[in-house]
Structures are given as structure tokens and as C-alpha cells.
PDB file of N, CA and C in Angstrom:
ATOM      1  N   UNK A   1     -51.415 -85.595   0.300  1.00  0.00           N
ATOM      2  CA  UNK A   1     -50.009 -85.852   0.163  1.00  0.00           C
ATOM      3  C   UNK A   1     -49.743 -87.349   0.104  1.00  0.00           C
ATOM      4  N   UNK A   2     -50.750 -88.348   0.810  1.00  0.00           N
ATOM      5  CA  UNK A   2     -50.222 -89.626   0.613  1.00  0.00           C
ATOM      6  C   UNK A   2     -50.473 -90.256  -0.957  1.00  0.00           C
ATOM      7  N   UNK A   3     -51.650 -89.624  -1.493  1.00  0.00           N
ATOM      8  CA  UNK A   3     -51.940 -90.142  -2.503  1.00  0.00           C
ATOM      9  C   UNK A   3     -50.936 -89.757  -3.694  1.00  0.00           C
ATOM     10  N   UNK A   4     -50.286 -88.363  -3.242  1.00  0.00           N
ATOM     11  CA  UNK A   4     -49.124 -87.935  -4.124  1.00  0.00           C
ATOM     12  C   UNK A   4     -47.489 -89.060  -3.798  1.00  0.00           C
ATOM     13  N   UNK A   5     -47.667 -89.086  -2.475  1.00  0.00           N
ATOM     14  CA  UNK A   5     -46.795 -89.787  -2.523  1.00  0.00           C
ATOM     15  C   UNK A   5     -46.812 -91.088  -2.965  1.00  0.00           C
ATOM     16  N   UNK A   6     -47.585 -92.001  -3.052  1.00  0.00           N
ATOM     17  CA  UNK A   6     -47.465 -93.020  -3.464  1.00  0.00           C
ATOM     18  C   UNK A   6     -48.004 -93.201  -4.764  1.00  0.00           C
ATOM     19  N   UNK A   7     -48.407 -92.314  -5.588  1.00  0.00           N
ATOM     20  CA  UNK A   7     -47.972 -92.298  -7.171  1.00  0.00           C
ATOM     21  C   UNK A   7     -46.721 -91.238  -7.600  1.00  0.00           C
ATOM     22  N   UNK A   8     -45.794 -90.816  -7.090  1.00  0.00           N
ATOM     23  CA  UNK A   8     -45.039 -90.519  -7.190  1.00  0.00           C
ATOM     24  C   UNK A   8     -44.713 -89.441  -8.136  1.00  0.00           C
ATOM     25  N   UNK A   9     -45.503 -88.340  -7.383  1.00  0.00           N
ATOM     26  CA  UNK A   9     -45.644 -86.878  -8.312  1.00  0.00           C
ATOM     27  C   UNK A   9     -44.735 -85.906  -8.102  1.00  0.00           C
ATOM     28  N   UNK A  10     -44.038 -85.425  -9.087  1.00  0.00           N
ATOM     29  CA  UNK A  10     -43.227 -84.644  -8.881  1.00  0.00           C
ATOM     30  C   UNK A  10     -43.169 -83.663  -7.918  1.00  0.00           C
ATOM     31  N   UNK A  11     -44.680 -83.012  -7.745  1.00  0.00           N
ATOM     32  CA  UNK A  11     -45.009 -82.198  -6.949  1.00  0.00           C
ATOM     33  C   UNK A  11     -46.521 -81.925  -6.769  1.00  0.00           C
ATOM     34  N   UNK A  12     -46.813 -81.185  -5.766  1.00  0.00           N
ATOM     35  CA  UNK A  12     -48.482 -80.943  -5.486  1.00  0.00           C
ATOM     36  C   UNK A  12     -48.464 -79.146  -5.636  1.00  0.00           C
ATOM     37  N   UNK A  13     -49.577 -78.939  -6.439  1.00  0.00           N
ATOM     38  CA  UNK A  13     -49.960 -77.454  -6.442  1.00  0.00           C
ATOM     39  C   UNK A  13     -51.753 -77.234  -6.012  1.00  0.00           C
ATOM     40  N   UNK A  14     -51.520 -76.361  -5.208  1.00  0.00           N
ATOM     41  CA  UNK A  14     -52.753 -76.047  -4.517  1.00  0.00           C
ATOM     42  C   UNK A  14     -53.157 -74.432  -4.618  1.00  0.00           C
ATOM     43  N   UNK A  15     -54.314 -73.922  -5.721  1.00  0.00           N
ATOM     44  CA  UNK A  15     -54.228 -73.192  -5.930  1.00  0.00           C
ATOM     45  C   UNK A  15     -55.893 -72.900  -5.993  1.00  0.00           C
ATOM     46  N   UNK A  16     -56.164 -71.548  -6.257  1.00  0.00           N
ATOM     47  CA  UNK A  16     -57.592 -71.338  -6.189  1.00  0.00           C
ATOM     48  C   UNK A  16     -58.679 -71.260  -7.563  1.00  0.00           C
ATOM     49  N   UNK A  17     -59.724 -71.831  -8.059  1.00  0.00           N
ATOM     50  CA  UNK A  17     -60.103 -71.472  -9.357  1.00  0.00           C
ATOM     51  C   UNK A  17     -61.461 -70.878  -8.769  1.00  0.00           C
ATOM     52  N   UNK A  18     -62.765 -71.514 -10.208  1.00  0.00           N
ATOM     53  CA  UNK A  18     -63.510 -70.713  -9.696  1.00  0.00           C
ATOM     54  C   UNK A  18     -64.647 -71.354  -9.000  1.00  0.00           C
ATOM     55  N   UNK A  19     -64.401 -72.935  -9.030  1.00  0.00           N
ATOM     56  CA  UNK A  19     -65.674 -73.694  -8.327  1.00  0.00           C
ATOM     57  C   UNK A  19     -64.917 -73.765  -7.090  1.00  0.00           C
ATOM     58  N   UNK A  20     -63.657 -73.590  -6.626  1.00  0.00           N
ATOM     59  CA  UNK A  20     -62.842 -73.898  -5.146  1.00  0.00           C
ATOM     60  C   UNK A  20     -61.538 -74.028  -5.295  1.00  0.00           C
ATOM     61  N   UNK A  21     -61.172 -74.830  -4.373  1.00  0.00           N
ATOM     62  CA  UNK A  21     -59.571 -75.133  -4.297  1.00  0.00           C
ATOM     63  C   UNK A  21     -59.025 -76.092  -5.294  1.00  0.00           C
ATOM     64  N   UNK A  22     -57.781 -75.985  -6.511  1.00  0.00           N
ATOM     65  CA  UNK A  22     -57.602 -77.149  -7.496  1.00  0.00           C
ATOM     66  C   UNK A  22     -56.946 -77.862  -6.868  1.00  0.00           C
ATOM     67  N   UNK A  23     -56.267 -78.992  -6.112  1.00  0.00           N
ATOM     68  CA  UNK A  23     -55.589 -79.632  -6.413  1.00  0.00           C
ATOM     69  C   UNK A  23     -54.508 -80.401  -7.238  1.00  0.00           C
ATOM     70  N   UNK A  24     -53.617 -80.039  -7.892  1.00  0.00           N
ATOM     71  CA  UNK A  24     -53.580 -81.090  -8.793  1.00  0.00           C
ATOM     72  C   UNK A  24     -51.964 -81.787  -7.976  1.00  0.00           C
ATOM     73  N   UNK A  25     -51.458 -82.847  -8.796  1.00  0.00           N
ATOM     74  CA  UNK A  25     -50.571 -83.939  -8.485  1.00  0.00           C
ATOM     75  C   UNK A  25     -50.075 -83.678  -9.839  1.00  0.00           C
ATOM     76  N   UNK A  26     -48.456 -83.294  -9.939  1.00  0.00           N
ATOM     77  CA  UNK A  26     -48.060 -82.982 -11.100  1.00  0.00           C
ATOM     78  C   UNK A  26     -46.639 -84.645 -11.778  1.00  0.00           C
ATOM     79  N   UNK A  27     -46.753 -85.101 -12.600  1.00  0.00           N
ATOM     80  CA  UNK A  27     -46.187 -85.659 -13.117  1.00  0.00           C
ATOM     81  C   UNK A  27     -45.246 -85.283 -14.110  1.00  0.00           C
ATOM     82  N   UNK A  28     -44.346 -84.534 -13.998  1.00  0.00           N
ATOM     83  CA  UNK A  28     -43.581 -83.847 -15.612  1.00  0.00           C
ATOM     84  C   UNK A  28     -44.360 -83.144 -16.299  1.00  0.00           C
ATOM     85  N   UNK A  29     -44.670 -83.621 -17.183  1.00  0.00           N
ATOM     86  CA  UNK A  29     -45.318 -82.841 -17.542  1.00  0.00           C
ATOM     87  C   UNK A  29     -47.022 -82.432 -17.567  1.00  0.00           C
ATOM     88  N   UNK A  30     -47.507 -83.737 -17.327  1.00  0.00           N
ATOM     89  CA  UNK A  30     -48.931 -84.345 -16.698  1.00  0.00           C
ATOM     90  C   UNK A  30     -49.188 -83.816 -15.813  1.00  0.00           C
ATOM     91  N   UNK A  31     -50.328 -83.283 -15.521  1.00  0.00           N
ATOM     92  CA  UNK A  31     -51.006 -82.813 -14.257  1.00  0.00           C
ATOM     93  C   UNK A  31     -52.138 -83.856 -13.767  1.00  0.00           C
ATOM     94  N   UNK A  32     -52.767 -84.476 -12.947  1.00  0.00           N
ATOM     95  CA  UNK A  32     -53.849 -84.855 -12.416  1.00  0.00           C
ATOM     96  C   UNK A  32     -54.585 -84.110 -11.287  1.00  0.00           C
ATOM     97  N   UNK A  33     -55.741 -83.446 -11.553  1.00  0.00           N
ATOM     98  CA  UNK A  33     -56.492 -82.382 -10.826  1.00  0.00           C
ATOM     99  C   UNK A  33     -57.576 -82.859 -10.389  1.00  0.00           C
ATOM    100  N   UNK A  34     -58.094 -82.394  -9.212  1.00  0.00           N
ATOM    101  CA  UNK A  34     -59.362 -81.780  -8.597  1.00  0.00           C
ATOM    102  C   UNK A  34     -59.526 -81.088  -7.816  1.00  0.00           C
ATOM    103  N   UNK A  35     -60.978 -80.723  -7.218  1.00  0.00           N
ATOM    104  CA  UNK A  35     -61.693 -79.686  -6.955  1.00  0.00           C
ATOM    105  C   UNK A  35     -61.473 -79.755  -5.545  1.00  0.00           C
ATOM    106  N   UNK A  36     -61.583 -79.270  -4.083  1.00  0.00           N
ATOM    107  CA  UNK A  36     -62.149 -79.304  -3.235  1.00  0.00           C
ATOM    108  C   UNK A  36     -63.228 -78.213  -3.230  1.00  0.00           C
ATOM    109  N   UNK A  37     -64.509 -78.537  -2.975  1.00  0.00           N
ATOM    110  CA  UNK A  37     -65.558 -77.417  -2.995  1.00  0.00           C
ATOM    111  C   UNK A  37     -66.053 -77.056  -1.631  1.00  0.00           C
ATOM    112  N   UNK A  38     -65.414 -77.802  -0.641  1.00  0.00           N
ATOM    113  CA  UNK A  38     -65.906 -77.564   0.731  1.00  0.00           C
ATOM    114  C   UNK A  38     -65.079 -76.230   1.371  1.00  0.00           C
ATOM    115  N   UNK A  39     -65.540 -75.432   1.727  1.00  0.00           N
ATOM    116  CA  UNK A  39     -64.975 -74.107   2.268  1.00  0.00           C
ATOM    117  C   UNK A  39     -64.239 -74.144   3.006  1.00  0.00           C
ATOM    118  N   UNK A  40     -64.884 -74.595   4.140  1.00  0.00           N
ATOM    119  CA  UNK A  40     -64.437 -74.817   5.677  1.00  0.00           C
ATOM    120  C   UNK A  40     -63.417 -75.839   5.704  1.00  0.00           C
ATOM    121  N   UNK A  41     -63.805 -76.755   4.892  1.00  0.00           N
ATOM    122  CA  UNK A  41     -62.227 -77.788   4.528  1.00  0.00           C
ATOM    123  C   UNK A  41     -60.911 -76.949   3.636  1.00  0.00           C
ATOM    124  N   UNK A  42     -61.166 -76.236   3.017  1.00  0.00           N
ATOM    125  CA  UNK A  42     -60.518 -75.255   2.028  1.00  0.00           C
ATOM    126  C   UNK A  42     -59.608 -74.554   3.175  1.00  0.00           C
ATOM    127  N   UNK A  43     -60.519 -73.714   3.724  1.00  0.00           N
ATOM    128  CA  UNK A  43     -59.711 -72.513   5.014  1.00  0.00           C
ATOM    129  C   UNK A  43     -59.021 -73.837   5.768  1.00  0.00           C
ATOM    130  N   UNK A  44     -59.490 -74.774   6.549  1.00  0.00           N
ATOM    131  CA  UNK A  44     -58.521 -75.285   7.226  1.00  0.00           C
ATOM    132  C   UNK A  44     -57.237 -75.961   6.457  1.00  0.00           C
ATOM    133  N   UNK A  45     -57.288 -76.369   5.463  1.00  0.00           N
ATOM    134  CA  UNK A  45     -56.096 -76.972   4.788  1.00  0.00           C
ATOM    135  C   UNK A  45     -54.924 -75.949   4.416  1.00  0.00           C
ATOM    136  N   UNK A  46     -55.580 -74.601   4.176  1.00  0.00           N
ATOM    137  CA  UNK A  46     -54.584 -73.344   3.934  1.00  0.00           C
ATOM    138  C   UNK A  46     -53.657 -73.066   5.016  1.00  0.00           C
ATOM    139  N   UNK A  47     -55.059 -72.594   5.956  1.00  0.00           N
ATOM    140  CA  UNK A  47     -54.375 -72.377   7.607  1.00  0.00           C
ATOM    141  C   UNK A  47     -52.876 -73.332   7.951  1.00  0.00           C
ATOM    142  N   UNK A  48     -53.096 -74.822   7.844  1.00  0.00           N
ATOM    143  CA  UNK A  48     -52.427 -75.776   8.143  1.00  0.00           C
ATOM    144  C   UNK A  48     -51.054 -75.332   7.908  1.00  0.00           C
ATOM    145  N   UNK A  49     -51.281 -75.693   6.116  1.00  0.00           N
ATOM    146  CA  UNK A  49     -49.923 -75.341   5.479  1.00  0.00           C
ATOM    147  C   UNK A  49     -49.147 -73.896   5.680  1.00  0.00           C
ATOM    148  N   UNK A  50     -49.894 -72.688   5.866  1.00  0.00           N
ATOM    149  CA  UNK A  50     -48.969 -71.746   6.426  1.00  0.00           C
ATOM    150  C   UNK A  50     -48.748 -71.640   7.775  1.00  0.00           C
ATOM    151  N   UNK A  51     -49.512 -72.578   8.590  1.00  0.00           N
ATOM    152  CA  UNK A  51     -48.885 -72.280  10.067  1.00  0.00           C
ATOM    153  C   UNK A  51     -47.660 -73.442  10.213  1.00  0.00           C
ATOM    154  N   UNK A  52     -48.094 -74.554   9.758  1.00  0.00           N
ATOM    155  CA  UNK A  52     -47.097 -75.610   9.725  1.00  0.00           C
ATOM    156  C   UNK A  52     -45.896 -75.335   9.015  1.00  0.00           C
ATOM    157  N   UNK A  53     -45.797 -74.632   7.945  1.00  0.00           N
ATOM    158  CA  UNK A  53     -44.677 -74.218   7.259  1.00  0.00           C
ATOM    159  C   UNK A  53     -44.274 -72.626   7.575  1.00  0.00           C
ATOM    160  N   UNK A  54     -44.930 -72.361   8.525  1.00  0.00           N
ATOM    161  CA  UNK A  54     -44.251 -70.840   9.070  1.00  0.00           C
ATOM    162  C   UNK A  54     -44.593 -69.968   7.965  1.00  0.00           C
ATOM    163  N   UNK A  55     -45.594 -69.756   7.005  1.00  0.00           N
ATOM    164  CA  UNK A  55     -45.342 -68.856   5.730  1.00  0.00           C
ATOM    165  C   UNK A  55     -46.069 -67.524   6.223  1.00  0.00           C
ATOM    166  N   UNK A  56     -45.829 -67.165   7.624  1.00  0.00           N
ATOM    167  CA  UNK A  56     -46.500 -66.135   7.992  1.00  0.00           C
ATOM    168  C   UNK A  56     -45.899 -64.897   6.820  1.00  0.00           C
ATOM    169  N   UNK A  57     -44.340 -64.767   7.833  1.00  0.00           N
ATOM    170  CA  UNK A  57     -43.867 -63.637   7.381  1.00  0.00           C
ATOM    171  C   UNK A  57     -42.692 -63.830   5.716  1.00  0.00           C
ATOM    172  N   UNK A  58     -43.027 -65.147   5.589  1.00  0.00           N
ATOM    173  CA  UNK A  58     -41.998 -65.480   4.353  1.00  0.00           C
ATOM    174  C   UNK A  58     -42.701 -66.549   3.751  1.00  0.00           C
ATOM    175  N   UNK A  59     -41.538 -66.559   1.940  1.00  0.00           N
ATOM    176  CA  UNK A  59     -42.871 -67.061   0.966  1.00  0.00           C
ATOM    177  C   UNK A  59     -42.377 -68.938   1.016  1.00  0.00           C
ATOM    178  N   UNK A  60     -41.261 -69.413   1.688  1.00  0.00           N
ATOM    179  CA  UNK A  60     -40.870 -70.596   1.674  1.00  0.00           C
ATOM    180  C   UNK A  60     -40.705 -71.286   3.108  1.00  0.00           C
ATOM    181  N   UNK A  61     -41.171 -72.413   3.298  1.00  0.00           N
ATOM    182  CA  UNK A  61     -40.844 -73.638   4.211  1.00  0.00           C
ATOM    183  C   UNK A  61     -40.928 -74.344   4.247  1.00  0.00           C
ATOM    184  N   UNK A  62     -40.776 -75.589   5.553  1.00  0.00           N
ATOM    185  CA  UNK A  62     -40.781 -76.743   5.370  1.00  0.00           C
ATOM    186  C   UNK A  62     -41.701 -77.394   6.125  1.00  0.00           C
ATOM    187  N   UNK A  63     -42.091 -78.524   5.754  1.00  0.00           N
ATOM    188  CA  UNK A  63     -43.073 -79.527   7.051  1.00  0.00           C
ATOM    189  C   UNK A  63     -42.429 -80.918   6.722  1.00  0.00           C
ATOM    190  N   UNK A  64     -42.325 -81.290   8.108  1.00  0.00           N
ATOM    191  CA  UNK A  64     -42.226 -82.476   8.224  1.00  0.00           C
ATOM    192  C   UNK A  64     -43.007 -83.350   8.961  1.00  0.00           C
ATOM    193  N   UNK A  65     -43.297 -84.561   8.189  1.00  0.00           N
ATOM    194  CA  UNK A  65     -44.504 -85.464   8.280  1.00  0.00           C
ATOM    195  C   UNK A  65     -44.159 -86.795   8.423  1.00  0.00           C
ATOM    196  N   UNK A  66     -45.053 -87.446   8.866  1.00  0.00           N
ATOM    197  CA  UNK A  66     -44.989 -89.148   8.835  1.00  0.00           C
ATOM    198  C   UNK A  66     -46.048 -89.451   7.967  1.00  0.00           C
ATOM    199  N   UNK A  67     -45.607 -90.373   7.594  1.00  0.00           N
ATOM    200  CA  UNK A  67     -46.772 -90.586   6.393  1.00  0.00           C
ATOM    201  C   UNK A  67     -46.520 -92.361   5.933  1.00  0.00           C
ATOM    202  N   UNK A  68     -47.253 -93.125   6.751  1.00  0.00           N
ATOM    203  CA  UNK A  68     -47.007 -94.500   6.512  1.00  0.00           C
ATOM    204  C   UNK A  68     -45.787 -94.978   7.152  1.00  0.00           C
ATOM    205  N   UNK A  69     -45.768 -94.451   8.092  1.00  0.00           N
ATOM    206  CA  UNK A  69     -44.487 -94.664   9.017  1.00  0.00           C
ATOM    207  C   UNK A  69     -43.109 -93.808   8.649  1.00  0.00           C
ATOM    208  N   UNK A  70     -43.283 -93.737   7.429  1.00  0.00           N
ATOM    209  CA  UNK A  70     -42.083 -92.887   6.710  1.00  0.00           C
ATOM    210  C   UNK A  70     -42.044 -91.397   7.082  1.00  0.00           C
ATOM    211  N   UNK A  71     -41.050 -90.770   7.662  1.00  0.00           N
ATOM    212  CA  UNK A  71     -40.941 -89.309   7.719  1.00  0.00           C
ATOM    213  C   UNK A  71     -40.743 -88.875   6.628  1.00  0.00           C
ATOM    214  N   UNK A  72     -41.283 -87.907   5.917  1.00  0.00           N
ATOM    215  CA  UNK A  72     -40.862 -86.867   5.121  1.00  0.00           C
ATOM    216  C   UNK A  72     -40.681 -85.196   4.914  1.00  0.00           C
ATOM    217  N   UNK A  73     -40.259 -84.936   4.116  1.00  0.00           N
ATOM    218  CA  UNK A  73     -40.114 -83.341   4.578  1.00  0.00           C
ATOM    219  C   UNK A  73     -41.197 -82.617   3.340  1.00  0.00           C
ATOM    220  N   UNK A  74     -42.097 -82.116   3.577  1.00  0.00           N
ATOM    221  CA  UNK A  74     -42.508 -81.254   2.512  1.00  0.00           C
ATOM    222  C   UNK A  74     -41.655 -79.473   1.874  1.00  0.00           C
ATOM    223  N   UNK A  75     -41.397 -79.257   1.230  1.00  0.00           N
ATOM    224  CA  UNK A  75     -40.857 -78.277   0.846  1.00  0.00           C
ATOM    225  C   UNK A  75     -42.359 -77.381   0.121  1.00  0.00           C
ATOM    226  N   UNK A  76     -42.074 -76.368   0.741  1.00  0.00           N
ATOM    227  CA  UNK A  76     -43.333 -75.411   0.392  1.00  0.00           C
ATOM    228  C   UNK A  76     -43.105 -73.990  -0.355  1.00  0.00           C
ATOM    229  N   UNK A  77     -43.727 -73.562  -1.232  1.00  0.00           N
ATOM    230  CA  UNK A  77     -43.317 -72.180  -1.801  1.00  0.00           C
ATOM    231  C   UNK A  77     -44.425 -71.734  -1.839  1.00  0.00           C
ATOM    232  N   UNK A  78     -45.023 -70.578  -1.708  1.00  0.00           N
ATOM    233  CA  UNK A  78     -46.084 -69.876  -2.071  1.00  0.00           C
ATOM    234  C   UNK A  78     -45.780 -68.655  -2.840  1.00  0.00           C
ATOM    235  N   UNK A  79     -46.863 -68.964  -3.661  1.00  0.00           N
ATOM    236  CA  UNK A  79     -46.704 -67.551  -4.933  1.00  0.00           C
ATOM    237  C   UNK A  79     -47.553 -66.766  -5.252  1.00  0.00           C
ATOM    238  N   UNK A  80     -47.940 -65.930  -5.787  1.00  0.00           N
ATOM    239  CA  UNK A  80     -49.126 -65.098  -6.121  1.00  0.00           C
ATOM    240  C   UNK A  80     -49.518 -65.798  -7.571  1.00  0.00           C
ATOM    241  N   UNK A  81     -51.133 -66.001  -7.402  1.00  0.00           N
ATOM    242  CA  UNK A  81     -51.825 -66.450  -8.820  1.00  0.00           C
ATOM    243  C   UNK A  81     -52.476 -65.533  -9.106  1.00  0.00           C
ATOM    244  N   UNK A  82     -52.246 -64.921 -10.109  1.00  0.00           N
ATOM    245  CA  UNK A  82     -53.502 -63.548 -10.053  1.00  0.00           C
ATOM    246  C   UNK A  82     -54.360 -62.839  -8.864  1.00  0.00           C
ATOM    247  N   UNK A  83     -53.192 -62.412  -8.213  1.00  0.00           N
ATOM    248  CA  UNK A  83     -54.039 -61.995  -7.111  1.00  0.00           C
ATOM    249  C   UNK A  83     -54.417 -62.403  -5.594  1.00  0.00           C
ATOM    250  N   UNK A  84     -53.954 -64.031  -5.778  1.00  0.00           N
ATOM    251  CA  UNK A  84     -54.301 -64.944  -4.794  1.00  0.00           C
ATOM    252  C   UNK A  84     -53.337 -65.658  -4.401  1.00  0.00           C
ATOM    253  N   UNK A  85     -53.300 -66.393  -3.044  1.00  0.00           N
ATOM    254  CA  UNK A  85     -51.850 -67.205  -2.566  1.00  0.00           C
ATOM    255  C   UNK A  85     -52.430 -68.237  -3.410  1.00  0.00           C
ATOM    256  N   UNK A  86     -50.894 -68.720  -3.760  1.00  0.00           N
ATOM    257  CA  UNK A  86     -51.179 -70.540  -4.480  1.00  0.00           C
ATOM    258  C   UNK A  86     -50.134 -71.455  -3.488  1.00  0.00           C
ATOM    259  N   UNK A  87     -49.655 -72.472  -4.216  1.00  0.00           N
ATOM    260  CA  UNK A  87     -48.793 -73.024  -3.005  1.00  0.00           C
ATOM    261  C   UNK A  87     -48.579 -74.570  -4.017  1.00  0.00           C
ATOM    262  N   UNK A  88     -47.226 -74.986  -3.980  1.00  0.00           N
ATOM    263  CA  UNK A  88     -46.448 -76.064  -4.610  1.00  0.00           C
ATOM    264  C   UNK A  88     -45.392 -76.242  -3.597  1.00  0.00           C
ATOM    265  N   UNK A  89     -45.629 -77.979  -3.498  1.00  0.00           N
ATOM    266  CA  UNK A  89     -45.476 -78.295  -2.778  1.00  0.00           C
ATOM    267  C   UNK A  89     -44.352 -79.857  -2.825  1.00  0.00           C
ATOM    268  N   UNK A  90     -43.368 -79.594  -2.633  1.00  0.00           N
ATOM    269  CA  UNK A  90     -42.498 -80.670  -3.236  1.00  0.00           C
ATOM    270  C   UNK A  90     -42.019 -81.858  -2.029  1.00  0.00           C
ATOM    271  N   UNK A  91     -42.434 -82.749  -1.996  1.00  0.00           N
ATOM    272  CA  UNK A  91     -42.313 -84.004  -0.633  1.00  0.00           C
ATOM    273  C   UNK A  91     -40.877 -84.583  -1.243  1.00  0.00           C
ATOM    274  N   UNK A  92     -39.968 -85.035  -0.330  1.00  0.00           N
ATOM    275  CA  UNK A  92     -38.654 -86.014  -0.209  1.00  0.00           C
ATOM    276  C   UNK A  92     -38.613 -86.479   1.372  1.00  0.00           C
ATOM    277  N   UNK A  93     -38.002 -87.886   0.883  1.00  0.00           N
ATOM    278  CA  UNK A  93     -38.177 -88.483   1.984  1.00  0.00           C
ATOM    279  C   UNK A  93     -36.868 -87.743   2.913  1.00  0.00           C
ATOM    280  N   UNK A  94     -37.624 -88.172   4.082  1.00  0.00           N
ATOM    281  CA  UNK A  94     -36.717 -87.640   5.286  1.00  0.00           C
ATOM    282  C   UNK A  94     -34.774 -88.241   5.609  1.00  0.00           C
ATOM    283  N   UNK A  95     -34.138 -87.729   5.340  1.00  0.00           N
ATOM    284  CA  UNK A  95     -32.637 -88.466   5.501  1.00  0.00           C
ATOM    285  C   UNK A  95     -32.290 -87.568   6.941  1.00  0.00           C
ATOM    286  N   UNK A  96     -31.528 -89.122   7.946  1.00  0.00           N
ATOM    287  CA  UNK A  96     -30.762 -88.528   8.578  1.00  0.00           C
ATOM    288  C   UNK A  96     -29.843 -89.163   8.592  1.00  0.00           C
TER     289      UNK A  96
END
């Protein structure tokens, strides 16, 4: 998320292919992708985002983060990809 945030991506999608987890950092219409191939890093980053965003029993939430001193709020949706949870992920900074 920091690296999304500070190139300033519309949004993050985290979804499953077939070497692992994609990553990508979406720009309009541009995507910038990669792989995570580590498993155990894979399961914990999932875990995170649905316990941190509550997506037990529902497909939307929120997290809020510090991130370079800056609070922000992540906005989370999860969807079905063929079969599988995916997850897009939209950061704005924190207003109070």
C-alpha cells in the first residue's frame, strides 16, 4: 500500500493467478503487476485484510492505517474471480 500510495494508483487489486497472488497497482487505465509466490506470506496478507476489514460476514470494509505518519482509510471490496475471493482496494487520505 505504501508503494501504491506514493505513486498514486487509483487503486490496488489483489487477486489469485496461477504462479500465486497478482498484485497489481492500477493507474486508469494502466495496470502495474506482480507476483507474490510465497504462500505463507500469501495466507497471512489475506487473513489481514479480512480480519482488519471485518469481511467475515460481508463483502465490504474499511481499514485504517498510518502510513508515513499520514492516516489513511483503505476502502475494501471483495468479489468472486472465477471461483476465488479477489479484493480491490481503494486508499484516501484520512479527513477529520
Amino acid at each position: 500500500m505504501k508503494q501504491a500510495i506514493h505513486l498514486e494508483a487509483d487503486s490496488v487489486t489483489i487477486e489469485y493467478c496461477y504462479d500465486g497472488l497478482e498484485i497489481c497497482c492500477r493507474y486508469g487505465t494502466l495496470s502495474i503487476c506482480d507476483v507474490l509466490v510465497d504462500r505463507d506470506i500469501e495466507q497471512h496478507l489475506l487473513n489481514y485484510i479480512i480480519d482488519a476489514a471485518n469481511l467475515q460476514t460481508k463483502s465490504k470494509g474499511k481499514i485504517v492505517t498510518k502510513i508515513d505518519g499520514i492516516e489513511y482509510t483503505i476502502n475494501v471490496k471483495e468479489y468472486d474471480n472465477f471461483g476465488e475471493s479477489a479484493f480491490e482496494l481503494f486508499v484516501e487520505p484520512l479527513t477529520k
